[in-house]
Protein backbone atom coordinates (compact mmCIF):
# COMPACT_ATOMS: atom_id res chain seq x y z
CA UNK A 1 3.64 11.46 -12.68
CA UNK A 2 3.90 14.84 -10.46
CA UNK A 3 7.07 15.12 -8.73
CA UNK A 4 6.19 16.93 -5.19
CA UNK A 5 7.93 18.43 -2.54
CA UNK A 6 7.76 16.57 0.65
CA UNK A 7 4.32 16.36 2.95
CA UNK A 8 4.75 18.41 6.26
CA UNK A 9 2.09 15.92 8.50
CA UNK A 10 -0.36 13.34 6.87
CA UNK A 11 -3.32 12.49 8.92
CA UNK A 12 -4.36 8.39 8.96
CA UNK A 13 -6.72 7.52 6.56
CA UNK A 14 -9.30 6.58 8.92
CA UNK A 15 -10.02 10.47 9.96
CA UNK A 16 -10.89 11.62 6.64
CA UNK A 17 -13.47 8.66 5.76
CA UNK A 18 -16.13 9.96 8.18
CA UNK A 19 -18.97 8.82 6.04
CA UNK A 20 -17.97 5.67 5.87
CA UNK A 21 -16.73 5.54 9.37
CA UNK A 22 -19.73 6.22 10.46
CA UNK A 23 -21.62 3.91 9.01
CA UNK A 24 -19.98 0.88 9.80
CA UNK A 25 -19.92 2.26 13.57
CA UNK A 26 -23.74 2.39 13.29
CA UNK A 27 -23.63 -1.31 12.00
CA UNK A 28 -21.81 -2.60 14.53
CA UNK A 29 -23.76 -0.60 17.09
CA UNK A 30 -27.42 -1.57 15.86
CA UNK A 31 -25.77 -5.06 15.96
CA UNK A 32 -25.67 -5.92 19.63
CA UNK A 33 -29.70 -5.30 19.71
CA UNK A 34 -29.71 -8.52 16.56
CA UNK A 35 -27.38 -10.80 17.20
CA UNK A 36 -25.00 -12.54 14.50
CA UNK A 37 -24.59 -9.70 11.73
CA UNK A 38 -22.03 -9.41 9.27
CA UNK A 39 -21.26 -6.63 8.05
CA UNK A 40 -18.64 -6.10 4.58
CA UNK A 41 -16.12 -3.83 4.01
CA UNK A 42 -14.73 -3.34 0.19
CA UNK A 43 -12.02 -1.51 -0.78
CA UNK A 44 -8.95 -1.65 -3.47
CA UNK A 45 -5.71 -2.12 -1.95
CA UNK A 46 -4.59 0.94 -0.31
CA UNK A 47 -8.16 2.28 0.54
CA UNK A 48 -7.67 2.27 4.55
CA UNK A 49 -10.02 -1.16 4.96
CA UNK A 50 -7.14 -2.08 7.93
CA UNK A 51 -7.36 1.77 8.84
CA UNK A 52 -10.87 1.51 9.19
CA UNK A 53 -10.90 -1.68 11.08
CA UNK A 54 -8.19 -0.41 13.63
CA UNK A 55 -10.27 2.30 14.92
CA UNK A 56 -13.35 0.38 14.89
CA UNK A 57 -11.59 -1.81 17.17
CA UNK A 58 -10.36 0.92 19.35
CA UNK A 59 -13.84 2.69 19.82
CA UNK A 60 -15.30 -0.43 20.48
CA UNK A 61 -13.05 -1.31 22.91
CA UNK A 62 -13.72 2.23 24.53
CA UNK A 63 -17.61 0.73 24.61
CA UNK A 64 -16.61 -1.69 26.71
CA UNK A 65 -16.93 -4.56 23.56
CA UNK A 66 -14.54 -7.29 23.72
CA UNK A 67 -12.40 -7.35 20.27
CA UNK A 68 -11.22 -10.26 18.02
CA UNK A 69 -9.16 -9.96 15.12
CA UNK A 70 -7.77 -12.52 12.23
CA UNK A 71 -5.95 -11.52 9.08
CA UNK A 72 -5.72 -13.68 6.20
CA UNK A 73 -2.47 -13.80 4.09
CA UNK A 74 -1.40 -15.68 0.19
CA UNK A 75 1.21 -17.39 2.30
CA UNK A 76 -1.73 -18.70 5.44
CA UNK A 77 -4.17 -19.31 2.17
CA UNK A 78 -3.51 -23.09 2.34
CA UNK A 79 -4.23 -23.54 6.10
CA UNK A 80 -7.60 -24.76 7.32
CA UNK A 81 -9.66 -21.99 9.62
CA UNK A 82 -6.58 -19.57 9.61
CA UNK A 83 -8.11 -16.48 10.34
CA UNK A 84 -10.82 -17.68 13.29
CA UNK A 85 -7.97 -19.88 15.06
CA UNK A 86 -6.08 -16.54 14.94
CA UNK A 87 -9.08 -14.49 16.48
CA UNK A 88 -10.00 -17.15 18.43
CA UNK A 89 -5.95 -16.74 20.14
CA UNK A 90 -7.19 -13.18 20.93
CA UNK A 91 -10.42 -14.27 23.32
CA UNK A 92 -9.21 -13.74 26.73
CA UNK A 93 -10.98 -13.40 29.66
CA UNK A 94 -10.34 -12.34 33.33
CA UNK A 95 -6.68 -11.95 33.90
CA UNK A 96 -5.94 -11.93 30.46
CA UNK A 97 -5.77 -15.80 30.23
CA UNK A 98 -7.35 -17.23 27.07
CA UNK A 99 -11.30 -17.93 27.59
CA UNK A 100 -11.62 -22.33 28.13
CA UNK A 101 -13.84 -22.39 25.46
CA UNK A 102 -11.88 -20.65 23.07
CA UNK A 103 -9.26 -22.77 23.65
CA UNK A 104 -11.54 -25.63 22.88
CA UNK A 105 -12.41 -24.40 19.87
CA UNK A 106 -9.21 -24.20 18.88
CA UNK A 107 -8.28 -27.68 19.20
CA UNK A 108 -11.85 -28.26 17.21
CA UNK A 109 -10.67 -26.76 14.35
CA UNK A 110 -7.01 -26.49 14.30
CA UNK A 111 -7.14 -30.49 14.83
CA UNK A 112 -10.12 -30.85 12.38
CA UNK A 113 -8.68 -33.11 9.46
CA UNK A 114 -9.84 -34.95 6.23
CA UNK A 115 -12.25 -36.86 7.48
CA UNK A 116 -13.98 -33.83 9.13
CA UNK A 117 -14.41 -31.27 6.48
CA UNK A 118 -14.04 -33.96 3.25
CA UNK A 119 -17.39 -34.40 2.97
CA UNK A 120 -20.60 -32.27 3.31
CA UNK A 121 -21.41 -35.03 6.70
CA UNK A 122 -18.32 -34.40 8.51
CA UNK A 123 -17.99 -30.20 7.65
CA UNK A 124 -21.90 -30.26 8.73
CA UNK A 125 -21.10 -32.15 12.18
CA UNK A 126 -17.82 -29.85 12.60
CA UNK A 127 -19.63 -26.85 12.10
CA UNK A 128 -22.42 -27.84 14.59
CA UNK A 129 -19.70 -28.23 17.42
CA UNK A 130 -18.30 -24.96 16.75
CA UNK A 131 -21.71 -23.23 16.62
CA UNK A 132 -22.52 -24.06 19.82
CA UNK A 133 -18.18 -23.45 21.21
CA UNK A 134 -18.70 -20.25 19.68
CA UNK A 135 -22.03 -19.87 22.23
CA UNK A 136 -20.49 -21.39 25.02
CA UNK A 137 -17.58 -18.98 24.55
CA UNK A 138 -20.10 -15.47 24.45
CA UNK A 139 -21.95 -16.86 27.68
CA UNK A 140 -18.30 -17.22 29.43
CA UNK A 141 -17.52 -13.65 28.76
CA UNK A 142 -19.65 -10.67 29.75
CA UNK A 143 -21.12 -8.35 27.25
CA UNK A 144 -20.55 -7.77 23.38
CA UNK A 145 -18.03 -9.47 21.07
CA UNK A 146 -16.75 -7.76 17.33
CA UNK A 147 -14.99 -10.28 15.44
CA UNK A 148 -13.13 -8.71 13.06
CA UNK A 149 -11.91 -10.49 9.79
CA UNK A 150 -9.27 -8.35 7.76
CA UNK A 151 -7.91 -9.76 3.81
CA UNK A 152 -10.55 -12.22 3.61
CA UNK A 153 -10.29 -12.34 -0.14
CA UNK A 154 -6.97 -14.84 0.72
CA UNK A 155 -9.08 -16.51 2.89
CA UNK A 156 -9.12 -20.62 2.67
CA UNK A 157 -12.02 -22.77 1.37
CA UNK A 158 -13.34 -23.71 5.01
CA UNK A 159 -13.03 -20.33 6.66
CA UNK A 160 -14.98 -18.94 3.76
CA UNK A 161 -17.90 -21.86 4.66
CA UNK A 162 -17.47 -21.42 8.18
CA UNK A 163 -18.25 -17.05 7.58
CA UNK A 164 -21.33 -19.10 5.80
CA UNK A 165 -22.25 -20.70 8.60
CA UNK A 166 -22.11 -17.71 11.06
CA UNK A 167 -24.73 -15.73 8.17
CA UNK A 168 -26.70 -18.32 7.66
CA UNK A 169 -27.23 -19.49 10.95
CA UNK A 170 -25.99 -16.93 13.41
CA UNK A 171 -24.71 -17.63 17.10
CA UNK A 172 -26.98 -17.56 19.54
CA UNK A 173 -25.45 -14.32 21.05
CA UNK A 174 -23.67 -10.84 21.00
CA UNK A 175 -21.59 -11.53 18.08
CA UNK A 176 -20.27 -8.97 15.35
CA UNK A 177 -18.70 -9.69 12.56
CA UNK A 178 -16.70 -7.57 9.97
CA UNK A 179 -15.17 -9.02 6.97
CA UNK A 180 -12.84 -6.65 5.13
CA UNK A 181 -11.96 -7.84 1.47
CA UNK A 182 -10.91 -7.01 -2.25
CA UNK A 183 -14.01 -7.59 -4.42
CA UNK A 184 -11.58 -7.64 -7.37
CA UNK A 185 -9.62 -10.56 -5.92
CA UNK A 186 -12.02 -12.36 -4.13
CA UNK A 187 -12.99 -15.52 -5.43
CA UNK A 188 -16.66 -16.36 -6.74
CA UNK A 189 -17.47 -18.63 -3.60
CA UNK A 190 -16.64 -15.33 -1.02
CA UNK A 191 -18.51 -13.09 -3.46
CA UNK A 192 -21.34 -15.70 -3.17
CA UNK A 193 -21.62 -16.14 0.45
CA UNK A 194 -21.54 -12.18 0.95
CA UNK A 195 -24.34 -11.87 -1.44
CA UNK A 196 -26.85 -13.82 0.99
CA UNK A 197 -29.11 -12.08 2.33
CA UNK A 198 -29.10 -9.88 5.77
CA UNK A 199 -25.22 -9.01 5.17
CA UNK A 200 -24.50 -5.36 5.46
CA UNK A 201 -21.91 -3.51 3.09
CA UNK A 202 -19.67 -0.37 3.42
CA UNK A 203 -17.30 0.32 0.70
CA UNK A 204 -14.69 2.32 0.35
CA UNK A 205 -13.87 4.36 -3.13
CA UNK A 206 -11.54 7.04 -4.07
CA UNK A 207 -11.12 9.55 -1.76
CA UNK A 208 -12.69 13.11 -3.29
CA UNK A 209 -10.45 16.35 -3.53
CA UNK A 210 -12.23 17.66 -0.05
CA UNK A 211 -10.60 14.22 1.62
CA UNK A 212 -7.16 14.18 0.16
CA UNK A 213 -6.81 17.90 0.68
CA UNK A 214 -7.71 16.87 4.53
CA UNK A 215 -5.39 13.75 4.51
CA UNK A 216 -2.52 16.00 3.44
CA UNK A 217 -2.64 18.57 5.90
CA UNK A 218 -0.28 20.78 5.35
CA UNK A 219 0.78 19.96 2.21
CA UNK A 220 1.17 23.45 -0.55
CA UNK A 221 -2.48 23.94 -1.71
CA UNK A 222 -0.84 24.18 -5.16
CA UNK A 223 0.29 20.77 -5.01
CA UNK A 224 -2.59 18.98 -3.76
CA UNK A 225 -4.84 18.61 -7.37
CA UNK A 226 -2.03 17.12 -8.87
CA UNK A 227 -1.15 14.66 -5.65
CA UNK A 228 -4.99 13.68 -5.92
CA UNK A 229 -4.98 13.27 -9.67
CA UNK A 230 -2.08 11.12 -9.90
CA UNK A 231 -2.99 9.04 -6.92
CA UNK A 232 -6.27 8.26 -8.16
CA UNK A 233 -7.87 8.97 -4.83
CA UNK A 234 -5.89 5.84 -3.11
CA UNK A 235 -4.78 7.13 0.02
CA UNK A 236 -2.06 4.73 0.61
CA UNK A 237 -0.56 5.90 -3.26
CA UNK A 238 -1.76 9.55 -2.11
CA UNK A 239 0.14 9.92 0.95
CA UNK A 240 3.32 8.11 -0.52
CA UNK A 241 3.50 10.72 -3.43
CA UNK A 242 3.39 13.53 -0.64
CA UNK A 243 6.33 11.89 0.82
CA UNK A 244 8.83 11.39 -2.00
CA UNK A 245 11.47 13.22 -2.20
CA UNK A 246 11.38 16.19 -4.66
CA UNK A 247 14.24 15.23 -6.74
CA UNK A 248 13.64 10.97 -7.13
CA UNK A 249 13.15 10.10 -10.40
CA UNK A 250 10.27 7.51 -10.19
CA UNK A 251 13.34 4.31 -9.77
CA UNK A 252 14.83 5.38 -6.60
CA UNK A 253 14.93 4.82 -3.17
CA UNK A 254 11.64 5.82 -2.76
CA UNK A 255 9.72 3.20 -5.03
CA UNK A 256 12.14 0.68 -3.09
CA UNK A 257 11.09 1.99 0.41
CA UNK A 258 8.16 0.98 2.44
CA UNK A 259 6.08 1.39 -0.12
CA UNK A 260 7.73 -0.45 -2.15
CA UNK A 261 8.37 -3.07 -0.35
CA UNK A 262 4.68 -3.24 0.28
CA UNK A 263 3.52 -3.63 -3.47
CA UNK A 264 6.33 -6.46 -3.88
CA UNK A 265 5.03 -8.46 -0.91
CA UNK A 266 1.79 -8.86 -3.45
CA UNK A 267 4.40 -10.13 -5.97
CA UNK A 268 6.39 -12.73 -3.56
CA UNK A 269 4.72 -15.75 -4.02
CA UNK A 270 4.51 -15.49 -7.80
CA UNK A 271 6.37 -18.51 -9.77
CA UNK A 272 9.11 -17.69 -11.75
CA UNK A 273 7.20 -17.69 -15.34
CA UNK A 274 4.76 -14.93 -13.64
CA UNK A 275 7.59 -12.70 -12.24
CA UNK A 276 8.90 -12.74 -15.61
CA UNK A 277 6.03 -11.46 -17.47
CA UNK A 278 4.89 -9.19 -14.95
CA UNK A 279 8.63 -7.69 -14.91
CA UNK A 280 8.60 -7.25 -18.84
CA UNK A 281 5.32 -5.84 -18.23
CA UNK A 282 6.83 -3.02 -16.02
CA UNK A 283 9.59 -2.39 -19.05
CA UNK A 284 6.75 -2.09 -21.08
CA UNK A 285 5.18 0.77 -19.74
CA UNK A 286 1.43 1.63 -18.44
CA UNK A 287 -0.38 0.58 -21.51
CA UNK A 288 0.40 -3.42 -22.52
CA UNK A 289 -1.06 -5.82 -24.83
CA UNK A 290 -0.14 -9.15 -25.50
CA UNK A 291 1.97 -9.77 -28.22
CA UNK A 292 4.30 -6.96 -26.56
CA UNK A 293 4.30 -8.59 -23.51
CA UNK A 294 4.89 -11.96 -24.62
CA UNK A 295 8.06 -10.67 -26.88
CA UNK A 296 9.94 -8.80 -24.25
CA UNK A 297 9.11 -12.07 -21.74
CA UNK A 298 10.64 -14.20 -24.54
CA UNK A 299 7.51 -16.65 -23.51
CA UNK A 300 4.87 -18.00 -26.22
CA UNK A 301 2.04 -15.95 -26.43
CA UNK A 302 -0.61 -18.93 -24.97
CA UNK A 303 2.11 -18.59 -21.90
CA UNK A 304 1.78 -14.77 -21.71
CA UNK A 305 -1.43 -15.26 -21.91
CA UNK A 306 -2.20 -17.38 -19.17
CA UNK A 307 -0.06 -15.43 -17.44
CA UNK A 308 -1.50 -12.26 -17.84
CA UNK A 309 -5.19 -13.86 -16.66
CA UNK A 310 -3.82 -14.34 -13.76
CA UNK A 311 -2.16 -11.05 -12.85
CA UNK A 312 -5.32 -9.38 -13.18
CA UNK A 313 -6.83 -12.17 -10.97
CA UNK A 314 -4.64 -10.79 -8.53
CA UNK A 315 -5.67 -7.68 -9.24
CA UNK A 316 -1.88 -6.59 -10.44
CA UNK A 317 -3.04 -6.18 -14.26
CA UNK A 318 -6.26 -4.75 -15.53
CA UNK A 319 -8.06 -4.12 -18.60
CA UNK A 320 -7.73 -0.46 -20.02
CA UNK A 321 -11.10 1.01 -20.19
CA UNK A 322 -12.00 1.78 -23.80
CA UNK A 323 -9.51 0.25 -25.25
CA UNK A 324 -10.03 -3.37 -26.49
CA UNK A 325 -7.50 -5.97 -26.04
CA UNK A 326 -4.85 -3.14 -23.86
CA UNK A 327 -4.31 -3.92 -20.24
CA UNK A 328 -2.30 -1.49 -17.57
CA UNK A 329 -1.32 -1.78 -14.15
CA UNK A 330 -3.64 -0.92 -11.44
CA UNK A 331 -1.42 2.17 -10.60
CA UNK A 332 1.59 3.65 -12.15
CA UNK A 333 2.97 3.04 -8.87
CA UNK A 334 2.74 -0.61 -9.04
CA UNK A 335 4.79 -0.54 -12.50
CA UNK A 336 7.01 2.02 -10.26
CA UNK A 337 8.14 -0.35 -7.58
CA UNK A 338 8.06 -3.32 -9.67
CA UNK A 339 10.17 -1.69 -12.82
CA UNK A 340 12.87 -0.56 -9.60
CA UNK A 341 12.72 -4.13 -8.07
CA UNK A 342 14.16 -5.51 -11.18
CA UNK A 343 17.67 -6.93 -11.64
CA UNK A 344 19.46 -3.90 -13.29
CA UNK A 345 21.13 -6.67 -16.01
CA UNK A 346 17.96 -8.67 -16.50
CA UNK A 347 16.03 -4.84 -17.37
CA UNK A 348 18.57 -3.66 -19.69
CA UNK A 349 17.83 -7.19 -21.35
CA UNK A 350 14.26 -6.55 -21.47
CA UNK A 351 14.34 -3.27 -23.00
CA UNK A 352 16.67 -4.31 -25.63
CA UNK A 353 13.63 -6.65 -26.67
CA UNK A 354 11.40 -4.10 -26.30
């Protein structure tokens, strides 16, 4: 990987996706003319889906639209309607005080308990009283509302039926809706309900060597092809390569900064079997297969295995294009902060086995 000299100003990842930025303002606009569309937005992690959503929330605010946002999390995964109860927080009227209705609707759901979304009955009754909360709420406040939904792919069971709901059968009035997600680590049921028909999609790839050059601004021209190249086009891993520090070595301070720290919150939840093989992983290097892996873990292969499945669930490991039976990280940089993270006793260990 390209050591580089430090960046001199790096624009926000939003203002060089202008095609795609575009687009999904044009959504959302030609929405409040047919009520109740969703509208997707895909990216890996690191594309600028948050970016994205941040200034469509501020130029929609600008329009006068009234904004709600939930964000899904690993660690909120396990609690019922987290995302909408958090939006629904956000819905304030006049004087800034929370709209009634809102309110109602979050006793509705935040109180809604086995015997409510158990069976197909009680989630069918639940979802009929917070169709027509979610109307009463729009008539209590003037003019448009974008609801925006950010990290869906961690998104619960019933939040993921209740997005169904809202596609299938759409509130009677100006609602919006934006779902930001990984496709890679979304489960089969969100993939599912997205696919319906009448849901609109904007998704965000690697940047090209016009955008990057624009996101660093200011950055040496000389450096730039070899920032792009090693970033893969990931803004997030593209604007944290123009900021290391010219003489870090790939396990410094930098890959245990706020980048860093950012990849590891991915890793946080992991059990103790999974942090091991993921760490051997990282001594392992970019290109892994099993048997490796499973050796420097010191775990049977069937555990390594299993293991491994679910990394790239998670969208931590992937397969290695063209090669059979190989895996790699999703980014060197991954490996990076993840190889740095690692108990300095517990790494000399692993290489030893390696």
């Amino acid at each position: 990987m390209t050591v580089t000299a430090r960046a001199h100003e790096i624009r926000r990842p939003a203002l060089v996706r202008d095609m795609e930025f575009d687009r999904l303002t044009h959504l959302v606009r030609a929405a409040r003319d047919r009520h109740g569309l969703v509208t997707e937005l895909t990216g890996d992690p690191g594309a600028g889906k948050s970016w994205l959503l941040g200034g469509l929330a501020r130029e929609a605010r600008g329009d006068g639209v009234t904004v709600l946002s939930g964000r899904c999390s690993e660690a909120g995964a396990e609690q019922p309607f987290h995302p909408f109860l958090q939006a629904l927080a956000t819905w304030r009227g006049p004087g800034g005080r929370i709209v009634p209705a809102a309110a109602t609707l979050i006793d509705v759901l935040g109180g809604a308990g086995e015997a409510e979304t158990a069976s197909f009955a009680g989630r069918h009754q639940l979802f009929v009283t917070v169709r027509r909360g979610l109307a009463d709420c729009l008539a209590a406040v003037p003019g448009d509302v974008l609801l925006l939904l950010d990290d869906f792919h961690w998104a619960d069971p019933l939040s993921v039926a209740l997005l169904e709901m809202l596609i299938r059968r759409p509130v009677d009035g100006p609602l919006t809706t934006v779902v930001a997600h990984r496709p890679r680590q979304s489960p089969v049921r969100l993939r599912s309900v997205l696919d319906l028909g009448g849901v609109a999609s904007v998704a965000l790839g690697p940047l090209s060597y016009g955008q990057s050059a624009r996101l660093l601004d200011g950055v040496e021209h000389a450096l730039i092809r070899d920032l792009h190249d090693d970033a893969m086009g990931n803004p997030l891993y593209l604007t944290a390569l123009a900021d290391r520090p010219a003489d870090d070595d790939g396990g410094g301070p930098w890959a245990r900064g706020s980048l860093g720290a950012r990849l590891l919150a991915e890793t946080e939840l992991l059990p103790g079997e999974a942090r091991t093989v993921l760490d051997a992983s990282a001594v392992l290097g970019d290109v892994l297969d099993l048997p490796a892996v499973a050796a420097v873990a010191g775990v049977d292969r069937d555990v390594a295995c299993r293991v491994l499945t679910e990394l790239g669930r998670r969208d931590l490991i992937r397969a290695l294009p063209g090669s059979p039976g190989r895996l790699t990280f999703r980014h060197p940089l991954v490996r990076l902060a993840l190889y740095a993270a690692i108990d300095p006793c517990r790494r000399s260990a692993a290489h030893r086995r390696a």
